[in-house]
C-alpha atoms as a PDB file:
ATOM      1  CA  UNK A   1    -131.840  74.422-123.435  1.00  0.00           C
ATOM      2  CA  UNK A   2    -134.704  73.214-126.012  1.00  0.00           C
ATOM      3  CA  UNK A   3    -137.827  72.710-124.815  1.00  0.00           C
ATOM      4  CA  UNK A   4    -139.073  68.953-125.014  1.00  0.00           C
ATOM      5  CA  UNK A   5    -141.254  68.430-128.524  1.00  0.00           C
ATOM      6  CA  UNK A   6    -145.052  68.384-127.713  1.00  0.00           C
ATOM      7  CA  UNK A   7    -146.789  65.072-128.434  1.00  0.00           C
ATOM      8  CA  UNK A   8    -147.827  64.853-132.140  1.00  0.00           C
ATOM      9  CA  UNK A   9    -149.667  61.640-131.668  1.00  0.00           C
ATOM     10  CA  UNK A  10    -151.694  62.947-129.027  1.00  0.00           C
ATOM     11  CA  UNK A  11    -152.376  66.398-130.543  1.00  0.00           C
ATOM     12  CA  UNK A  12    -153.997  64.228-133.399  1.00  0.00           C
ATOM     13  CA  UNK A  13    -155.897  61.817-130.912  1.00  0.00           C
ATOM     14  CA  UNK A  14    -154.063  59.069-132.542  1.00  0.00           C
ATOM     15  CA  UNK A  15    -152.049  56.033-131.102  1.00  0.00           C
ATOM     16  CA  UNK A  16    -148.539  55.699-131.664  1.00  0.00           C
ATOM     17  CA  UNK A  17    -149.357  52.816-134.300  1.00  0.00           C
ATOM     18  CA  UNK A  18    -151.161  54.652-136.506  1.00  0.00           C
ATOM     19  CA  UNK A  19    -151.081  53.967-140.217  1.00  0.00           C
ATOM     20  CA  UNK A  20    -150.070  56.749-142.239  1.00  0.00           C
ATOM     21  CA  UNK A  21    -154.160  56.599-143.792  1.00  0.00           C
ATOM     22  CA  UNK A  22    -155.119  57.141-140.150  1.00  0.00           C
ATOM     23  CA  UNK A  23    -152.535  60.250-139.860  1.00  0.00           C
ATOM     24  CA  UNK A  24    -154.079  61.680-142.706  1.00  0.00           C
ATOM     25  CA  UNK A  25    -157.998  61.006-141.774  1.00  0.00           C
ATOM     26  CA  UNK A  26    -157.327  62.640-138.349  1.00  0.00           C
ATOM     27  CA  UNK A  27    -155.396  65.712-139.542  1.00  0.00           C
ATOM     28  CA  UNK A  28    -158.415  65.883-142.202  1.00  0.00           C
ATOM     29  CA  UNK A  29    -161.471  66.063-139.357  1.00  0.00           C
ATOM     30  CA  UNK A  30    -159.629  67.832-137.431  1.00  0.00           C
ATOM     31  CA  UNK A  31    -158.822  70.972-139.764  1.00  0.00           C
ATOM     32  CA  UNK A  32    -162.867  70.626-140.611  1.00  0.00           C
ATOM     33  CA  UNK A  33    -163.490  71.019-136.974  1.00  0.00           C
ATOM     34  CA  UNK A  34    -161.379  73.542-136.101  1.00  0.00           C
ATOM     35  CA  UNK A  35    -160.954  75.590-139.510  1.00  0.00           C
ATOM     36  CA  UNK A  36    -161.411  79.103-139.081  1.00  0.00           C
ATOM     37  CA  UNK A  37    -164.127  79.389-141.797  1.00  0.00           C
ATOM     38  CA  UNK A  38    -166.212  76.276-140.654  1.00  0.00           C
ATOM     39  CA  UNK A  39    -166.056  76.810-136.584  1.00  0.00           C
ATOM     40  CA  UNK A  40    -167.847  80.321-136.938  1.00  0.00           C
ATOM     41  CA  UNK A  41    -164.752  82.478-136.140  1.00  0.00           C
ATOM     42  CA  UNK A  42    -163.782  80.376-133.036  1.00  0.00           C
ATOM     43  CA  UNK A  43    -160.846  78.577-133.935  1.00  0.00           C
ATOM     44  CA  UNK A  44    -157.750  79.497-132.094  1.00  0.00           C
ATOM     45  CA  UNK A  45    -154.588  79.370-134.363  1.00  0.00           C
ATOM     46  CA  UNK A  46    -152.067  78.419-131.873  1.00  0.00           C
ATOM     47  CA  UNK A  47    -154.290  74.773-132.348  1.00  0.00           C
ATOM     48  CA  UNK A  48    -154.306  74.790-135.928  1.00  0.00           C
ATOM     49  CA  UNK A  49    -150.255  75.770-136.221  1.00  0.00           C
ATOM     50  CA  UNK A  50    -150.126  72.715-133.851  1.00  0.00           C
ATOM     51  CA  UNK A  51    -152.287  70.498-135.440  1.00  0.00           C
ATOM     52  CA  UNK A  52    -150.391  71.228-138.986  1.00  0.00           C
ATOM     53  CA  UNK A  53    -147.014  71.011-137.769  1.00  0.00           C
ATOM     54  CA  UNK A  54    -147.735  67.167-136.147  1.00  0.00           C
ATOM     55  CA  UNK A  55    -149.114  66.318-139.593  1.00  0.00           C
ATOM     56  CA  UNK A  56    -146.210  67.684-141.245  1.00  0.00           C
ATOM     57  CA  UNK A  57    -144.235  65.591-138.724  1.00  0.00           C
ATOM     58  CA  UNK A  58    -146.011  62.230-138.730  1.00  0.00           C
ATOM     59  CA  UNK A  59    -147.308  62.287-142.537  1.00  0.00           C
ATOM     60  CA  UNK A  60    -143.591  61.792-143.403  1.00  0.00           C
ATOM     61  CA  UNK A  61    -141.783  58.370-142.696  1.00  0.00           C
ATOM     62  CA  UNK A  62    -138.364  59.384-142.109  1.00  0.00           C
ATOM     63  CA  UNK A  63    -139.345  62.908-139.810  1.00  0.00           C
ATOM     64  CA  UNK A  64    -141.582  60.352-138.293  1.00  0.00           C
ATOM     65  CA  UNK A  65    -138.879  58.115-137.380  1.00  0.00           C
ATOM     66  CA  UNK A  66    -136.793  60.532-136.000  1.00  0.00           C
ATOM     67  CA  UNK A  67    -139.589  62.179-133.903  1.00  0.00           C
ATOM     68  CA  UNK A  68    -140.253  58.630-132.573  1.00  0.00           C
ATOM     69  CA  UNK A  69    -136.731  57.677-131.497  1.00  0.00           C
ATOM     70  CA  UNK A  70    -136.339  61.127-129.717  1.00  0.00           C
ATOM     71  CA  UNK A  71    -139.699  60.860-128.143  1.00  0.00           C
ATOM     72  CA  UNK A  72    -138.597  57.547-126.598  1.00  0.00           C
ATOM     73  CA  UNK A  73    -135.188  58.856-125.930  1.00  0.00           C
ATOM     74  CA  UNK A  74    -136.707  61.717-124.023  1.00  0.00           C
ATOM     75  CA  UNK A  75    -138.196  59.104-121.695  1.00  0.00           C
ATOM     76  CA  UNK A  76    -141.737  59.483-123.291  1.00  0.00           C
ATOM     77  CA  UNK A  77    -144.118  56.274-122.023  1.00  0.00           C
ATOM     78  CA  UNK A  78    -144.175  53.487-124.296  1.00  0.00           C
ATOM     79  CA  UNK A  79    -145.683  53.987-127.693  1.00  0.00           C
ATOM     80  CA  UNK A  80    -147.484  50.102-127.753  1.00  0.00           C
ATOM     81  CA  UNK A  81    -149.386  50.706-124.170  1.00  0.00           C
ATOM     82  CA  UNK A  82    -151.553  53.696-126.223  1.00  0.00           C
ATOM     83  CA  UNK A  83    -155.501  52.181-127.534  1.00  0.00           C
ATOM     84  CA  UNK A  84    -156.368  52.925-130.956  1.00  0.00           C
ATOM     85  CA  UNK A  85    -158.812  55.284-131.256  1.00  0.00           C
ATOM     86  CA  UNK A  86    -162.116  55.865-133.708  1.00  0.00           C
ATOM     87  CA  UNK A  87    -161.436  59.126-135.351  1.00  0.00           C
ATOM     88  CA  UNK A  88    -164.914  60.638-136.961  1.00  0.00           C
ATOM     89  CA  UNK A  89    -165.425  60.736-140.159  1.00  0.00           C
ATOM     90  CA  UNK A  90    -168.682  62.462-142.091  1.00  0.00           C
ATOM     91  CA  UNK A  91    -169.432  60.372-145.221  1.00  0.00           C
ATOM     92  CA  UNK A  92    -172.107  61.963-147.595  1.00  0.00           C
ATOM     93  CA  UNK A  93    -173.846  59.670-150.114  1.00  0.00           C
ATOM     94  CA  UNK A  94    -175.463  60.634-153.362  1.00  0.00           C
ATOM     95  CA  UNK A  95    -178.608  59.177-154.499  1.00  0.00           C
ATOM     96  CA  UNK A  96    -177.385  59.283-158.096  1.00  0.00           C
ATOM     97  CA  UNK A  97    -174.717  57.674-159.216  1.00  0.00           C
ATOM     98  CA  UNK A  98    -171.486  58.974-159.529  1.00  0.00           C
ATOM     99  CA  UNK A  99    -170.669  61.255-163.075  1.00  0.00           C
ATOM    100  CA  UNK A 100    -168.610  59.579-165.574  1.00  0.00           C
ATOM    101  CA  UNK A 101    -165.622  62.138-166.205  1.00  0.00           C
ATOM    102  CA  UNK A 102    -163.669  61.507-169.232  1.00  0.00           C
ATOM    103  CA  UNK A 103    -160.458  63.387-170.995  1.00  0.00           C
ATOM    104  CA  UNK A 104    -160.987  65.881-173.433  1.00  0.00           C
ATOM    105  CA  UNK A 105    -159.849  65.138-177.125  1.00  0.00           C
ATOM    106  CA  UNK A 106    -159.412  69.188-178.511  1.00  0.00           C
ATOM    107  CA  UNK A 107    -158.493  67.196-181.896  1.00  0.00           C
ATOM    108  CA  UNK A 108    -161.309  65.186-182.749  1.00  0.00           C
ATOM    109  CA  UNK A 109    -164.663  67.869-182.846  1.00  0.00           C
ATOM    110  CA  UNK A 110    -166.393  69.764-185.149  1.00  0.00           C
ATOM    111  CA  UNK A 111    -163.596  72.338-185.765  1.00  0.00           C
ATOM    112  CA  UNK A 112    -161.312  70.317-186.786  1.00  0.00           C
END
């Protein structure tokens, strides 16, 4: 007997609606938070396999698709009654504008 697939949407904090930019921005905050080299050696890795393998899951359409229709098949509750929810996100501004980065021409230079 398999056991019954944990919820991906909920390990992200995520509804069921999610776009797949809202898959991606939770999965992002929530390796910062719970990263073993930013949370101070207090990360547990059983989370972060978790929190990696619903990513893995949800970030593609057609694994996504499956996982939904044997979530529902299971008997899971229904995927429209979840809220959306505001996931965190830490947004650091420069005073200075951005630098200009351009491609490097090896031909044209003074050596050639």
């Amino acid at each position: 007997m398999t056991r019954p697939a944990p919820d991906y949407y909920s390990v992200l904090q995520i509804p069921h609606r999610a776009s797949q930019q809202e898959v991606a921005r939770a999965y992002r905050a929530l390796m910062r938070r719970h990263h073993p080299d930013v949370a101070n050696g207090e990360a547990v890795p059983a989370e972060l396999q978790l929190v990696m393998q619903a990513f893995s899951v949800l970030r593609d359409p057609k694994r996504r698709a499956a996982y939904d229709r044997e979530v529902l098949c299971a008997g899971a509750p229904d995927p429209s009654a979840s809220q959306p929810q505001s996931i965190p996100v830490h947004v650091v501004r420069h005073p200075e504008p951005p630098l200009r980065v351009t491609s490097v021409r090896w031909e044209s230079g003074p050596w050639a």
